[in-house]
N, C-alpha and C. Protein backbone atom coordinates (compact mmCIF):
# COMPACT_ATOMS: atom_id res chain seq x y z
N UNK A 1 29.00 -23.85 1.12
CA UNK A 1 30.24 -23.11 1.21
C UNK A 1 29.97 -21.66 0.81
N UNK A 2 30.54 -20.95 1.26
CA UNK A 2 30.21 -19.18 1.34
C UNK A 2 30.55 -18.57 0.03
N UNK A 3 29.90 -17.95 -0.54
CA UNK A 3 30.91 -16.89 -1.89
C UNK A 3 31.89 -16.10 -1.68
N UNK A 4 32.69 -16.38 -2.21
CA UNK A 4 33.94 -15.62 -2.06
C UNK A 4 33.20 -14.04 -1.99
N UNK A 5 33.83 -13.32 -1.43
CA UNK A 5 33.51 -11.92 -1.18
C UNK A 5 32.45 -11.86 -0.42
N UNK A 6 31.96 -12.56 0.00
CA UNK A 6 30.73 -12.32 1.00
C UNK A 6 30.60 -12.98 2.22
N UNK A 7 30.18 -11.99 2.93
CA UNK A 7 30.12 -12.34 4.39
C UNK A 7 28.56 -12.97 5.08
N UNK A 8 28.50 -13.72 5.70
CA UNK A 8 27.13 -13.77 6.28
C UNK A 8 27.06 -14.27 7.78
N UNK A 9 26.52 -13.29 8.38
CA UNK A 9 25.77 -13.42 9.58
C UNK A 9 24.95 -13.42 10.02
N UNK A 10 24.79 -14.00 11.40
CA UNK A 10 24.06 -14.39 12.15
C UNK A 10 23.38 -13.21 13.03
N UNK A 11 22.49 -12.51 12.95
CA UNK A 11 21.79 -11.65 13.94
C UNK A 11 20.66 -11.41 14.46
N UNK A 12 20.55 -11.75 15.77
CA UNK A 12 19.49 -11.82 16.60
C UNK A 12 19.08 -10.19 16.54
N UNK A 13 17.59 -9.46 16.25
CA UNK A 13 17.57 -8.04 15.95
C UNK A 13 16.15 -7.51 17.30
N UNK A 14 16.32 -6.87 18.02
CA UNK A 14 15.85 -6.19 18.68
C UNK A 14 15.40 -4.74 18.77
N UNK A 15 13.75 -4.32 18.13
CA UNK A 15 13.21 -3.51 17.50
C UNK A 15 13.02 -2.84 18.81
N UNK A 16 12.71 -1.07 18.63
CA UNK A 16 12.05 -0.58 19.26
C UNK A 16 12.76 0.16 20.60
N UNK A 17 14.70 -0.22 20.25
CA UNK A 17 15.02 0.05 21.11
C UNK A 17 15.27 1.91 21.41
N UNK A 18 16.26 1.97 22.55
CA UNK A 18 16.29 3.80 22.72
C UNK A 18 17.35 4.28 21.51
N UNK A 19 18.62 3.10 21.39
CA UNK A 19 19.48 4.00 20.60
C UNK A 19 19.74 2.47 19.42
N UNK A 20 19.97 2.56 18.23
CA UNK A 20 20.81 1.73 17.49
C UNK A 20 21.93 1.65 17.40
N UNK A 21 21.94 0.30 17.78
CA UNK A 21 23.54 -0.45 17.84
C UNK A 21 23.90 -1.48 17.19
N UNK A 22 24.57 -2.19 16.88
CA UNK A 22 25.22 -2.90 16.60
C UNK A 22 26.49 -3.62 17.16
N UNK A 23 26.22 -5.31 18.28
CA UNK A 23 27.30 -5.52 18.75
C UNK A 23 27.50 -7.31 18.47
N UNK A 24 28.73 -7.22 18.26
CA UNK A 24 29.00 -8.88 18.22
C UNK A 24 29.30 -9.56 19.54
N UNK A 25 29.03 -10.52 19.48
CA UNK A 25 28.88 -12.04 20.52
C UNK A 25 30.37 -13.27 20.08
N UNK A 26 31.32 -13.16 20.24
CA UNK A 26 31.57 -14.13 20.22
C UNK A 26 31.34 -15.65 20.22
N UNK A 27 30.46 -15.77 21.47
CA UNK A 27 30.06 -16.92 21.77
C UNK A 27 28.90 -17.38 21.22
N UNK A 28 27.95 -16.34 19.64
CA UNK A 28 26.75 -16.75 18.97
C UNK A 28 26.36 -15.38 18.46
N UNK A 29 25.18 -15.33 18.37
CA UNK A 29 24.76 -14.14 17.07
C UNK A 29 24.79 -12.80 17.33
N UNK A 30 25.32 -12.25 16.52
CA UNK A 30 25.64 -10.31 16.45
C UNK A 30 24.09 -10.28 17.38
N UNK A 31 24.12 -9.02 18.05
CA UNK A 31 22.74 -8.54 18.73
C UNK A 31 22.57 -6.73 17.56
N UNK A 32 21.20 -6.51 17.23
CA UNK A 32 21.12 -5.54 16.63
C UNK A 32 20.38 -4.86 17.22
N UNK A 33 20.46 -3.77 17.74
CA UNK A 33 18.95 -2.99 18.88
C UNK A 33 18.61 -1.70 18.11
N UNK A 34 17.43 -1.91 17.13
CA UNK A 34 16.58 -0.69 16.45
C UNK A 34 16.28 -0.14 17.18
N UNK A 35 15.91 1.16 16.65
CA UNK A 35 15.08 2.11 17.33
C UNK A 35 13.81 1.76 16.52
N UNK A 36 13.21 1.43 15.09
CA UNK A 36 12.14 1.31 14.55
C UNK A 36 11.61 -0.03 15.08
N UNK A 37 10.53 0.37 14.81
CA UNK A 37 9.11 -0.74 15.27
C UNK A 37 9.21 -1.96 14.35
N UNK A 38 8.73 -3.33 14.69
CA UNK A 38 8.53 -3.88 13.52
C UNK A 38 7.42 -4.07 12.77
N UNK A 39 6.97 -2.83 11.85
CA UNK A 39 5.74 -2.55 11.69
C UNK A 39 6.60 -2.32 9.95
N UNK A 40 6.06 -2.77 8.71
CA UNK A 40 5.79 -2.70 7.68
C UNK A 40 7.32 -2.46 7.10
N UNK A 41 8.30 -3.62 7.69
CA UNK A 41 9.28 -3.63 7.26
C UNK A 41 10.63 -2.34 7.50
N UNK A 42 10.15 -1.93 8.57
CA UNK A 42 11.34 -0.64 8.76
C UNK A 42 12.05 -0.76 9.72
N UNK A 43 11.59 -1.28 10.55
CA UNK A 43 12.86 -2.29 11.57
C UNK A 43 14.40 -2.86 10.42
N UNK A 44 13.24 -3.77 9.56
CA UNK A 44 14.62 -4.25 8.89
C UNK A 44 15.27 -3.30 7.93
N UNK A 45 14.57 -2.34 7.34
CA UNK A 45 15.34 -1.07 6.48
C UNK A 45 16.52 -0.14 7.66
N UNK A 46 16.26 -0.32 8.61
CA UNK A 46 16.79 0.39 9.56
C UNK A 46 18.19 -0.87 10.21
N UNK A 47 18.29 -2.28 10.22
CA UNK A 47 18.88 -3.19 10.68
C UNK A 47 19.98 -3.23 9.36
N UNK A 48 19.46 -3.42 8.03
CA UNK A 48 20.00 -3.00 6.94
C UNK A 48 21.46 -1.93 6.51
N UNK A 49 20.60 -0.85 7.12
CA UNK A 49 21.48 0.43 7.44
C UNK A 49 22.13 0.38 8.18
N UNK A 50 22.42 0.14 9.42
CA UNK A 50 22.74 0.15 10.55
C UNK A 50 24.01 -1.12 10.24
N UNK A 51 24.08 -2.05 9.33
CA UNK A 51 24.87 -3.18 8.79
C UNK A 51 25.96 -2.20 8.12
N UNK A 52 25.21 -1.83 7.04
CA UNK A 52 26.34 -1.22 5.96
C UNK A 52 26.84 0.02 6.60
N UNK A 53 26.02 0.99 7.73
CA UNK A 53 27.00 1.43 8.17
C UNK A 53 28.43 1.09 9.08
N UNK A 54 28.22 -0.16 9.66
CA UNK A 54 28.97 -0.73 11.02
C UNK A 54 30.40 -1.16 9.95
N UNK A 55 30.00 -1.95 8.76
CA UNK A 55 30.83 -2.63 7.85
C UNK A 55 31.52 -2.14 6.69
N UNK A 56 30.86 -0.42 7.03
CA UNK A 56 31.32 0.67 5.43
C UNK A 56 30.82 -0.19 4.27
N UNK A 57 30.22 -0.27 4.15
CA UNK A 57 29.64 -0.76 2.71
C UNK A 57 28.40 0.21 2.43
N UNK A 58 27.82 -0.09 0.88
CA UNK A 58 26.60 0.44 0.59
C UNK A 58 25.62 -0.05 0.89
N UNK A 59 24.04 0.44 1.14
CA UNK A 59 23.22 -0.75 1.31
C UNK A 59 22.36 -1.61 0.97
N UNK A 60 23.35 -1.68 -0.75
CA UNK A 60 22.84 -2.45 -1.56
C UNK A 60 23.59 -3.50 -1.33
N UNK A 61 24.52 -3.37 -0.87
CA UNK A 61 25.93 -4.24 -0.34
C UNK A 61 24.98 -5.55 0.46
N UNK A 62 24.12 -5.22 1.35
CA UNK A 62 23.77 -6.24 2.67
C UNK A 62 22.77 -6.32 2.65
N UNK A 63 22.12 -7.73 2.32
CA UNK A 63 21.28 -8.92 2.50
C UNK A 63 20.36 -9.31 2.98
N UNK A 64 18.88 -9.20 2.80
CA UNK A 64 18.57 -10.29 3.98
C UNK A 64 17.95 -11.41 3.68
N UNK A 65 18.98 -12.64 3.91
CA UNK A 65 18.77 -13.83 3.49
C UNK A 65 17.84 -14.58 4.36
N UNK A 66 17.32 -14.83 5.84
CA UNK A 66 16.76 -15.49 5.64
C UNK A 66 16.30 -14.86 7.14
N UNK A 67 14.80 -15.23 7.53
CA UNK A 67 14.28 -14.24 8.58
C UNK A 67 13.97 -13.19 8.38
N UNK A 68 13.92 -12.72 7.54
CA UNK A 68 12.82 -11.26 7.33
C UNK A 68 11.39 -10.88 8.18
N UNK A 69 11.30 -11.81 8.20
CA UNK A 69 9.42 -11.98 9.15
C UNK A 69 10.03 -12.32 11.23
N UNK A 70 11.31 -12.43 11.26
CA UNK A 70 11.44 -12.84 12.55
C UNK A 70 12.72 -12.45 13.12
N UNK A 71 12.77 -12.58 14.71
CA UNK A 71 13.88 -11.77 15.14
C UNK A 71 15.20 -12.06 14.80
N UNK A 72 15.60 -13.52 14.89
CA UNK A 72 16.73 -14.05 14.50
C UNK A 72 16.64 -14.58 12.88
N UNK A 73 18.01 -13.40 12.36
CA UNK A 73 18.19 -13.27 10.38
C UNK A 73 19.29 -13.58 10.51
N UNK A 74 19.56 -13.96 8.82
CA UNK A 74 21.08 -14.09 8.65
C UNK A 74 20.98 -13.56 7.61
N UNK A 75 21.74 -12.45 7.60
CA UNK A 75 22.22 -10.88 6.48
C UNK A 75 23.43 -11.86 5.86
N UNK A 76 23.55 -11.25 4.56
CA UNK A 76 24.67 -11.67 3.71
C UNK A 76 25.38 -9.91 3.61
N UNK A 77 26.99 -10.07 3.56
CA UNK A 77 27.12 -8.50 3.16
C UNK A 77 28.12 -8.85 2.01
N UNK A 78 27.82 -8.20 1.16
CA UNK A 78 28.81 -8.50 -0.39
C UNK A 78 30.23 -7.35 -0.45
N UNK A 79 31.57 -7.54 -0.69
CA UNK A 79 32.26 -6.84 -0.80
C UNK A 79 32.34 -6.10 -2.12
């Protein structure tokens, strides 16, 4: 069961792209399209950011719970 105040999703993350976005799927996992490589963790410092900016939070605020090493994560974001 979820913690109160916190959100967690599902996001399939796609490195390397032209512009960063951030879009939800109804029908299954947020899509995230970096512009960083996934080279020494800055894809996800950049997927990170790209969270707490979409959700106004800080980005100490948002998570990454599980998938760090792979494309499909599930970010926690804390209110």
């Amino acid at each position: 069961m979820p913690n109160p105040g916190k959100r967690l999703l599902q996001v399939r993350v796609k490195p390397g792209a032209r512009v960063s976005e951030l879009q939800s799927d109804p029908n299954g996992p947020w899509t995230a399209r970096v512009k960083a490589p996934p080279v020494d963790g800055r894809a996800n410092d950049e997927l990170v950011a790209l969270i707490a900016r979409y959700f106004k939070v800080g980005r100490s605020q948002v998570r990454i719970r599980r998938g760090a090493s792979g494309r499909s994560k599930w970010v926690e974001i804390s209110d």
